[in-house]
Every structure is written in C-alpha cells, then in structure tokens.
C-alpha atoms as a PDB file:
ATOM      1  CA  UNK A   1     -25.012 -13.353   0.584  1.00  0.00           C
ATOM      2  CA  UNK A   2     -25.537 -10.114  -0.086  1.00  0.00           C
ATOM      3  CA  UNK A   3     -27.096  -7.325   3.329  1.00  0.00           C
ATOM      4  CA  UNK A   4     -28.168 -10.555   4.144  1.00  0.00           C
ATOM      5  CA  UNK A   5     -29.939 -11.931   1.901  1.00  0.00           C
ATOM      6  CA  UNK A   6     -28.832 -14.900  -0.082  1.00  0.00           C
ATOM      7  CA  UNK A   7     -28.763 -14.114  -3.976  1.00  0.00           C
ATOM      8  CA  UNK A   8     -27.761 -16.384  -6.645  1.00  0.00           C
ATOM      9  CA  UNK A   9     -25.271 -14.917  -9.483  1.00  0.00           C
ATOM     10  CA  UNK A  10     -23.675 -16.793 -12.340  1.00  0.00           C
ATOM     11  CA  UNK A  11     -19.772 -16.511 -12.806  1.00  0.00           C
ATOM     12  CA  UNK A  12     -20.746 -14.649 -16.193  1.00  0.00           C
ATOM     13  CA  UNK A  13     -21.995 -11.915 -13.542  1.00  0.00           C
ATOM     14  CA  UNK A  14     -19.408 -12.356 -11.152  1.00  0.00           C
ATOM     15  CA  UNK A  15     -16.391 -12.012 -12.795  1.00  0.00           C
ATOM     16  CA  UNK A  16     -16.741  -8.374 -14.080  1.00  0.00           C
ATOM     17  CA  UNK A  17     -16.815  -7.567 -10.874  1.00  0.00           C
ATOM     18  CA  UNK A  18     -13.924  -9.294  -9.944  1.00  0.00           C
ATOM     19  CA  UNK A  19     -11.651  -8.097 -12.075  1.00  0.00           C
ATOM     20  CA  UNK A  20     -13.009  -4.396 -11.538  1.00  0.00           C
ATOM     21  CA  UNK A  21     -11.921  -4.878  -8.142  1.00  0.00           C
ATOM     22  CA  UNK A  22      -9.340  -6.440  -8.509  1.00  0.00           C
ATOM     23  CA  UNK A  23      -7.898  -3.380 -11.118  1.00  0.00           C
ATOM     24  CA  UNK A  24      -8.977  -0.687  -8.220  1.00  0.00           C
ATOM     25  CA  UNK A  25      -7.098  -2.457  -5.293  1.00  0.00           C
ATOM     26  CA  UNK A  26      -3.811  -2.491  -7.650  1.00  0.00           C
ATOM     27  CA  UNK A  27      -4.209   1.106  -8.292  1.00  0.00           C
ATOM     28  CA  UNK A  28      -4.843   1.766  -4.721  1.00  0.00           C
ATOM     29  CA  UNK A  29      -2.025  -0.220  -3.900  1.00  0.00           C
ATOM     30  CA  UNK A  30       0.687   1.511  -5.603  1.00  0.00           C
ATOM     31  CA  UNK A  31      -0.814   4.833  -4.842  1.00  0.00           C
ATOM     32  CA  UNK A  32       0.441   3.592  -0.996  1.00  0.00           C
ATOM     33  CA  UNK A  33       3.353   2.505  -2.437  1.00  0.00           C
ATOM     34  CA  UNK A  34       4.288   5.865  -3.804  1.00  0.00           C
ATOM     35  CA  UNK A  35       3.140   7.753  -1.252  1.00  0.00           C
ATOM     36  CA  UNK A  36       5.340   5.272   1.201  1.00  0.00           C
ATOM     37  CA  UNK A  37       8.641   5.598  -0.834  1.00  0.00           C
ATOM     38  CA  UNK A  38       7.796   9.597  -0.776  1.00  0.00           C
ATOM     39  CA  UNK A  39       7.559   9.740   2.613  1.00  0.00           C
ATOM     40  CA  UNK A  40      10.467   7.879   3.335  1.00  0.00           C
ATOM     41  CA  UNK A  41      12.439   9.456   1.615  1.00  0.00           C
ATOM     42  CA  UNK A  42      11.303  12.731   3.335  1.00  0.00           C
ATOM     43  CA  UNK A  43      12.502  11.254   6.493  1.00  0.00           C
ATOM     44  CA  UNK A  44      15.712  10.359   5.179  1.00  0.00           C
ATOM     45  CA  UNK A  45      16.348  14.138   4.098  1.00  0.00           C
ATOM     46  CA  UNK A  46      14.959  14.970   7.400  1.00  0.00           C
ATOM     47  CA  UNK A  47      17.413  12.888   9.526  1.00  0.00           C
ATOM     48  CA  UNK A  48      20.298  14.434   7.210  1.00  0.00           C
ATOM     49  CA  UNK A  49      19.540  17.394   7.816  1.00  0.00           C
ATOM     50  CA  UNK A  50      19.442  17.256  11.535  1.00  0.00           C
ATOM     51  CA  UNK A  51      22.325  14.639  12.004  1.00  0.00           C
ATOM     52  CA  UNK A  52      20.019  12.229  13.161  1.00  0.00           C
ATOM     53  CA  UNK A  53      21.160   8.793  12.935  1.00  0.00           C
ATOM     54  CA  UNK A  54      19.746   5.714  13.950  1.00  0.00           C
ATOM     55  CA  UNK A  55      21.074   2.865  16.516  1.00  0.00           C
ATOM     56  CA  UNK A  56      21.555   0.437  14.161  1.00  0.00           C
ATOM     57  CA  UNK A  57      23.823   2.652  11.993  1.00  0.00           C
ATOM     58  CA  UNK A  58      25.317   3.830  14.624  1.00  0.00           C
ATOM     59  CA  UNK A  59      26.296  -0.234  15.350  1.00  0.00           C
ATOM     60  CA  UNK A  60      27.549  -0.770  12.250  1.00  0.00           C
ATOM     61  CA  UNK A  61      29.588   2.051  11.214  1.00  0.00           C
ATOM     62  CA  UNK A  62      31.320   2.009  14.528  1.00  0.00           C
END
C-alpha cells in the first residue's frame, strides 16, 4: 500500500529499493555513531577539565 492505495510490485522491483535503503540507513547510522563517540568524548575532556567526576567513580575509586 502505497498513500493508500494498494499497488502491486514484483520482488525484481522491490529489491533495488531495498537494498538502496538499506545502504542509506547504514551510512546514516554510523554518521550517529561518529558523531556520538565525538561528543562523548567532548564531555569526557569537559569533566577533566573541570574536575567533574561522576557518582559511580566516585564509588569505586573510594
């Protein structure tokens, strides 16, 4: 179904798709990933730099 409206395709017309798809949400993917390690590590710095710890550290290095 496609806006409604219920269309008949044949896997030979499908699957092209698919797989273009597919490719674009794994690029998207580890676009987020990077930009998730980045940003994590900017937080780390961040907390160094300010002596910021959190609780759970704080539990197990004392």
């Amino acid at each position: 179904m496609i806006n409604g409206v219920l269309v008949e395709r044949t896997v030979k017309d499908v699957v092209p798709a698919l797989k273009t798809n597919a490719e674009g949400l794994k690029k998207v993917l580890d676009d987020l990933v990077k930009q998730y390690k980045t940003k994590q590590d900017d937080l780390e710095k961040w907390k160094v730099g300010y002596w910021i710890s959190s609780i759970l550290n704080a539990d197990l290095d004392g």
